[in-house]
PDB file of N, CA and C in Angstrom:
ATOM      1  N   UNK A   1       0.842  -1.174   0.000  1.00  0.00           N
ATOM      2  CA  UNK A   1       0.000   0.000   0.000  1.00  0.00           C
ATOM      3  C   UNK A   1       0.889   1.240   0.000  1.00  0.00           C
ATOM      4  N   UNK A   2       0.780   2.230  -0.830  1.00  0.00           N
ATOM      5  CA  UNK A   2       1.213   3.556  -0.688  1.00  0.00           C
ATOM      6  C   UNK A   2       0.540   4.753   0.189  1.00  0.00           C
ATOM      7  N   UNK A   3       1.036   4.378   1.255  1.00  0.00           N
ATOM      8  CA  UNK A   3       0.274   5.298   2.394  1.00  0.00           C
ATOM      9  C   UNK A   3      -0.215   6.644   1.896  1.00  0.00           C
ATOM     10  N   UNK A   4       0.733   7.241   1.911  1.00  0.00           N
ATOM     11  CA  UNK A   4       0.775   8.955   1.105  1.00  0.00           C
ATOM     12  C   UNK A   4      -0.718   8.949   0.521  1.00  0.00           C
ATOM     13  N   UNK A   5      -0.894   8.024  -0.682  1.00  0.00           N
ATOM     14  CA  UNK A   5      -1.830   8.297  -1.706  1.00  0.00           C
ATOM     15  C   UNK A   5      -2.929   7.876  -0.775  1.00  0.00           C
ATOM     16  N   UNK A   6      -2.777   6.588   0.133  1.00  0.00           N
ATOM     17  CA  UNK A   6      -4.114   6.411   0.620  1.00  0.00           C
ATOM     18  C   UNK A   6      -4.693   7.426   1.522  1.00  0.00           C
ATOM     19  N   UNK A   7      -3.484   8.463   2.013  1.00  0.00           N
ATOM     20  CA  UNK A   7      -4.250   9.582   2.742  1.00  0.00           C
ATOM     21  C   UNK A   7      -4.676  10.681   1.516  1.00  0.00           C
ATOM     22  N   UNK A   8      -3.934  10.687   0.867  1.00  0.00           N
ATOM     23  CA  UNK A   8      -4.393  11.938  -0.073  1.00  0.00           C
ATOM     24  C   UNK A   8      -5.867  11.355  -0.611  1.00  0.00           C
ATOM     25  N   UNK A   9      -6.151  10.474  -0.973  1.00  0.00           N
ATOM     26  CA  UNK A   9      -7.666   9.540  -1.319  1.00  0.00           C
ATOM     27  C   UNK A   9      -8.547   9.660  -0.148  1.00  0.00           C
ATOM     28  N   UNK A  10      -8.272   9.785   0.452  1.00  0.00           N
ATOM     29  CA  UNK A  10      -9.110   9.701   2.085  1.00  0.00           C
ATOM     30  C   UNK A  10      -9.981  10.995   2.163  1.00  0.00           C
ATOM     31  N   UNK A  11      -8.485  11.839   2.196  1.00  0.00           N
ATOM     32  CA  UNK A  11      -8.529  13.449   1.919  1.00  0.00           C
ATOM     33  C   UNK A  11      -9.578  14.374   0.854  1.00  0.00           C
ATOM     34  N   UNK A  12      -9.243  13.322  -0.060  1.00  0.00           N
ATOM     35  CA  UNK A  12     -10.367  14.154  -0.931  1.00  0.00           C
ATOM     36  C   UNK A  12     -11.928  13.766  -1.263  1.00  0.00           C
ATOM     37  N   UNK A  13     -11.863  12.318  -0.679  1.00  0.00           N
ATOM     38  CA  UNK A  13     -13.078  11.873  -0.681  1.00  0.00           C
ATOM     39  C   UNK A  13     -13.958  12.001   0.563  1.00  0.00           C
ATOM     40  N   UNK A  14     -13.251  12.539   2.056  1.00  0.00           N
ATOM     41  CA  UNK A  14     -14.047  13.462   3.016  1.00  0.00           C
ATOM     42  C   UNK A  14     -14.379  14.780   2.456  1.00  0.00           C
ATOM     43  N   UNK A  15     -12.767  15.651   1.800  1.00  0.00           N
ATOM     44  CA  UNK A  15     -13.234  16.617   1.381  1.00  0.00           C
ATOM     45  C   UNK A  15     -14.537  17.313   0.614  1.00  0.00           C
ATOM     46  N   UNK A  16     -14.647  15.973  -0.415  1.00  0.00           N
ATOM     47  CA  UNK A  16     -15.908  16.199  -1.304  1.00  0.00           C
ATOM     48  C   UNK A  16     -17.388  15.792  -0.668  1.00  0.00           C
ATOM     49  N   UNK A  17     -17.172  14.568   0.134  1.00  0.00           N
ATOM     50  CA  UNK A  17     -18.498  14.689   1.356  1.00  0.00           C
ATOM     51  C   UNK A  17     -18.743  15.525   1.869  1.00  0.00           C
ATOM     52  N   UNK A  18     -18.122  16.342   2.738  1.00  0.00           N
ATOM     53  CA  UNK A  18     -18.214  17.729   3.436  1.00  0.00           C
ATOM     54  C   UNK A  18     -18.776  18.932   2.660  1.00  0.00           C
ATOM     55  N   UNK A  19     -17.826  19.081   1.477  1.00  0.00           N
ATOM     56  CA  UNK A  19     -18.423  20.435   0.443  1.00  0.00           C
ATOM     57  C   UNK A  19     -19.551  20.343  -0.127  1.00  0.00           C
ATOM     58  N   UNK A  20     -20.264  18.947  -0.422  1.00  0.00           N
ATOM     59  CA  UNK A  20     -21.390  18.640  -1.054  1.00  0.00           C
ATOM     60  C   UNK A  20     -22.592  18.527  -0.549  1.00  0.00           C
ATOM     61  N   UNK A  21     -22.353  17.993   0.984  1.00  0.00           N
ATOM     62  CA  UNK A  21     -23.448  17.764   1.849  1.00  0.00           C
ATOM     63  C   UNK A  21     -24.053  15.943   1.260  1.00  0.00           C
ATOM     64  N   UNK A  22     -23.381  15.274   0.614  1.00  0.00           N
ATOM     65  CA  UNK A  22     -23.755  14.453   0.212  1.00  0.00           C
ATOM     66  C   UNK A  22     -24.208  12.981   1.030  1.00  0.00           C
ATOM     67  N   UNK A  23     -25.140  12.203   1.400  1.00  0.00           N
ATOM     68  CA  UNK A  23     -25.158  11.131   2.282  1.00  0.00           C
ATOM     69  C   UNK A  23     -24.140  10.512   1.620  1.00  0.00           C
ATOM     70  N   UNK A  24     -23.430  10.036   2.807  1.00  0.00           N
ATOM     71  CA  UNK A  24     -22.325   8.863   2.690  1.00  0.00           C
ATOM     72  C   UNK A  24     -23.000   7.687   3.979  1.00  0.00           C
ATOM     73  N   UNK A  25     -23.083   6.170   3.492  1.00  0.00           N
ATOM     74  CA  UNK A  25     -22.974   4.890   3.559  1.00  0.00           C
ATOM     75  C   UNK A  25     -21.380   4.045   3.989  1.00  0.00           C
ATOM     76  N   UNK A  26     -21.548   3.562   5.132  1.00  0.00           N
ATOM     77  CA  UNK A  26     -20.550   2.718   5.306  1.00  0.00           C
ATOM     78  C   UNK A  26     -20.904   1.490   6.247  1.00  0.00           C
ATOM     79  N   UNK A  27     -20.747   0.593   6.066  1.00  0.00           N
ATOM     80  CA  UNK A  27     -20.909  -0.926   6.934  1.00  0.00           C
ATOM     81  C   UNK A  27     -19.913  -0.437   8.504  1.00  0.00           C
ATOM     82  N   UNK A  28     -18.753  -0.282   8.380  1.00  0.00           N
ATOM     83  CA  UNK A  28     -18.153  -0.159   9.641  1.00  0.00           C
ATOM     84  C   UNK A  28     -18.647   1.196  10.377  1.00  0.00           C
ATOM     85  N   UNK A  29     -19.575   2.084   9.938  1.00  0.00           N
ATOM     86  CA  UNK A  29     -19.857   3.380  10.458  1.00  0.00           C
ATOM     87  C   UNK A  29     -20.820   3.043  11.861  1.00  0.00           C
ATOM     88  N   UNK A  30     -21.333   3.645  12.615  1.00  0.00           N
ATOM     89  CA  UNK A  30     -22.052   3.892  14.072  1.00  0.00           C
ATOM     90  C   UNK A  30     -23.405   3.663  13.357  1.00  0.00           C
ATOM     91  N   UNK A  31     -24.197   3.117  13.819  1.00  0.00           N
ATOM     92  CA  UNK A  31     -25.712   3.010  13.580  1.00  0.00           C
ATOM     93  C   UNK A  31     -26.125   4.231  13.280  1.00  0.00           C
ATOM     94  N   UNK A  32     -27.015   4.549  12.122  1.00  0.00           N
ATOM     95  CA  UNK A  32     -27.241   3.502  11.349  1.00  0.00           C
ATOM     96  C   UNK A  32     -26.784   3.643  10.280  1.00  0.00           C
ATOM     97  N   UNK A  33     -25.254   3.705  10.043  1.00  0.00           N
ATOM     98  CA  UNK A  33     -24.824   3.569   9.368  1.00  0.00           C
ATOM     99  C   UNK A  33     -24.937   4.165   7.883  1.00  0.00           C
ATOM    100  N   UNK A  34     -25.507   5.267   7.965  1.00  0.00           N
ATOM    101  CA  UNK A  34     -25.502   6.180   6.665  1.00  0.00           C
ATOM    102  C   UNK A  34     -25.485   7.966   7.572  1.00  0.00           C
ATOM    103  N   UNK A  35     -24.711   8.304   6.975  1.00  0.00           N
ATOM    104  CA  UNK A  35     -24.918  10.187   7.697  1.00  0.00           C
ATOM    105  C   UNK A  35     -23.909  10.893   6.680  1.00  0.00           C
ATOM    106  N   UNK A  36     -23.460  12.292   7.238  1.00  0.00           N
ATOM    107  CA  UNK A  36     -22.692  13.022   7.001  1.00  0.00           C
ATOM    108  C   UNK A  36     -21.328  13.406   7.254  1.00  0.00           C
ATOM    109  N   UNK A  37     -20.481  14.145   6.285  1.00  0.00           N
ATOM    110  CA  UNK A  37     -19.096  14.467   6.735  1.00  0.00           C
ATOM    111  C   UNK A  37     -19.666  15.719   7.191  1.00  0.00           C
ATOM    112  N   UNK A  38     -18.979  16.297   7.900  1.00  0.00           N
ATOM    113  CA  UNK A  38     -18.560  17.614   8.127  1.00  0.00           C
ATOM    114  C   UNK A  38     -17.321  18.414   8.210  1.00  0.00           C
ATOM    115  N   UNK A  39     -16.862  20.015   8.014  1.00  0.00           N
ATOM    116  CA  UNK A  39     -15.581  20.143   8.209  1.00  0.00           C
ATOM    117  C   UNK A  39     -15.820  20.237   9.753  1.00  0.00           C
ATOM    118  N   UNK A  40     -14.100  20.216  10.238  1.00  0.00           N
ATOM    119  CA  UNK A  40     -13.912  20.431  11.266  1.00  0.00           C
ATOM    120  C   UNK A  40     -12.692  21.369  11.336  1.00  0.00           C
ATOM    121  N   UNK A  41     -12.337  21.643  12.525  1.00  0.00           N
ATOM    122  CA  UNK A  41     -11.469  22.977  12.870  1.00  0.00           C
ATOM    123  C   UNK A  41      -9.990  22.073  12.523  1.00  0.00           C
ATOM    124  N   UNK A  42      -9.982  20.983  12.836  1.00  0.00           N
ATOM    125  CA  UNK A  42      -8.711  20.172  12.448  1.00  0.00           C
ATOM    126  C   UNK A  42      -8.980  18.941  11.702  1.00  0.00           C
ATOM    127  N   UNK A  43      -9.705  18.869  10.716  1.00  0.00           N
ATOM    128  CA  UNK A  43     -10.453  17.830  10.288  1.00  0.00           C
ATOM    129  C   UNK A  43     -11.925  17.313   9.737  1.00  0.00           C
ATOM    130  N   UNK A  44     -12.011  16.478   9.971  1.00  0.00           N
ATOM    131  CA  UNK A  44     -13.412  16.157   9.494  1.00  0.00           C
ATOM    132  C   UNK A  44     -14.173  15.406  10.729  1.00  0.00           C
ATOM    133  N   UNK A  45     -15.964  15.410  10.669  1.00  0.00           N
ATOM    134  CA  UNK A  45     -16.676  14.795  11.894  1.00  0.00           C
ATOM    135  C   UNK A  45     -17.242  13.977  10.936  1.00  0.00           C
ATOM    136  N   UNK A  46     -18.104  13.234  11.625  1.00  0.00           N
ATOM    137  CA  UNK A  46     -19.393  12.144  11.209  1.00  0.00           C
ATOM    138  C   UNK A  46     -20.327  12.453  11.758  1.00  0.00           C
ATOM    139  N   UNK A  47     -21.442  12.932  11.207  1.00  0.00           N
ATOM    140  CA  UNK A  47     -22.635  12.904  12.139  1.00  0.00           C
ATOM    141  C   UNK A  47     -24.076  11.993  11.456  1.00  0.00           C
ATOM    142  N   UNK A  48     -24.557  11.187  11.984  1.00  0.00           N
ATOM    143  CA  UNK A  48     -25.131   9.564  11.881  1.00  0.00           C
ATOM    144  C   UNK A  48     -26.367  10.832  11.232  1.00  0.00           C
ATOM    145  N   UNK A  49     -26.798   9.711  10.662  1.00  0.00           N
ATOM    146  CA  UNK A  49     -28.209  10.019   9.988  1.00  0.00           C
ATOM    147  C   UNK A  49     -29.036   9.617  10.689  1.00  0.00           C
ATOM    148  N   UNK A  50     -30.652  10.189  10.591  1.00  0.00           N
ATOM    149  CA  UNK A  50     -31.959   9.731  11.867  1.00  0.00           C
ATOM    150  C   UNK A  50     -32.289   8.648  10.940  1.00  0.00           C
ATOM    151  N   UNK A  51     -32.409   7.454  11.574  1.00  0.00           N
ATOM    152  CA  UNK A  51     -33.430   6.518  11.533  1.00  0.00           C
ATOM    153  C   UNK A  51     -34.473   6.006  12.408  1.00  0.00           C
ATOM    154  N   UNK A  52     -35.362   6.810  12.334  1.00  0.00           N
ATOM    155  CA  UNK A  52     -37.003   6.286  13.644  1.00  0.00           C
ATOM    156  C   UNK A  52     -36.561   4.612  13.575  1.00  0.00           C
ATOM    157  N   UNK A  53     -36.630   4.339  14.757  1.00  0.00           N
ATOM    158  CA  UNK A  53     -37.030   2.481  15.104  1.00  0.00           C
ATOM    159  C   UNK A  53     -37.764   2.806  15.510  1.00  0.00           C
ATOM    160  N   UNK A  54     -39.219   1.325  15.190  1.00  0.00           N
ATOM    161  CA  UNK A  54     -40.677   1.457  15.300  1.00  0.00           C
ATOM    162  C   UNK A  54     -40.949   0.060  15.887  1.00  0.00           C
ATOM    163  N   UNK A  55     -41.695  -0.062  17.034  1.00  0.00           N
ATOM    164  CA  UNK A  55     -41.715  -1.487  17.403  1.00  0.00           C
ATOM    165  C   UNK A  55     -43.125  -1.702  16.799  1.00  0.00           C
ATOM    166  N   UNK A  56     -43.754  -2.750  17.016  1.00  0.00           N
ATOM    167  CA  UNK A  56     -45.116  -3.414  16.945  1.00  0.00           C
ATOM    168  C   UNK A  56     -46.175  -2.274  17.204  1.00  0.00           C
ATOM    169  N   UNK A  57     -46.178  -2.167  18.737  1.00  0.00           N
ATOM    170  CA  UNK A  57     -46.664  -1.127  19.599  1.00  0.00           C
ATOM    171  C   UNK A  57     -47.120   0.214  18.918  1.00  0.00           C
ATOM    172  N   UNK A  58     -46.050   0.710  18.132  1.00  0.00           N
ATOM    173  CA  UNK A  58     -45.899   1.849  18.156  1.00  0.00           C
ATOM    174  C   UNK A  58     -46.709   2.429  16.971  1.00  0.00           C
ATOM    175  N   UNK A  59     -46.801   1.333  16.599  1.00  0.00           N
ATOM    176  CA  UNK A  59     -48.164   1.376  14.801  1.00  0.00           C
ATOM    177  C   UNK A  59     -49.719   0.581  15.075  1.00  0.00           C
ATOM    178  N   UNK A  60     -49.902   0.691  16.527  1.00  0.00           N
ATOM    179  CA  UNK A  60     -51.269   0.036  16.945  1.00  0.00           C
ATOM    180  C   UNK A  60     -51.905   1.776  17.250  1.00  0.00           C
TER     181      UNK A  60
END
């Protein structure tokens, strides 16, 4: 692996999440697993997308 490039790839593919506002999807991400980049003051955040959970109950 060429580290360098895998950060510069990293780099621009948060970058372009962040500037776009675009939903981003990932399996290893925090429930439930689809949200947003954001910038940050040194970086980038994640912030999870809403998904309502609905039991049985809750649709009677």
């Amino acid at each position: 692996m060429i580290f360098e490039l895998a950060a510069q790839t990293r780099f621009k593919v948060l970058a372009d999440l962040a500037d776009t506002g675009k939903l981003a999807f990932g399996y290893h991400m925090p429930w439930p697993g689809f949200g947003r980049v954001v910038r940050k003051e040194k970086g980038f955040a994640w912030i999870p997308g809403f998904f309502p959970v609905f039991t049985v109950t809750d649709q009677l």
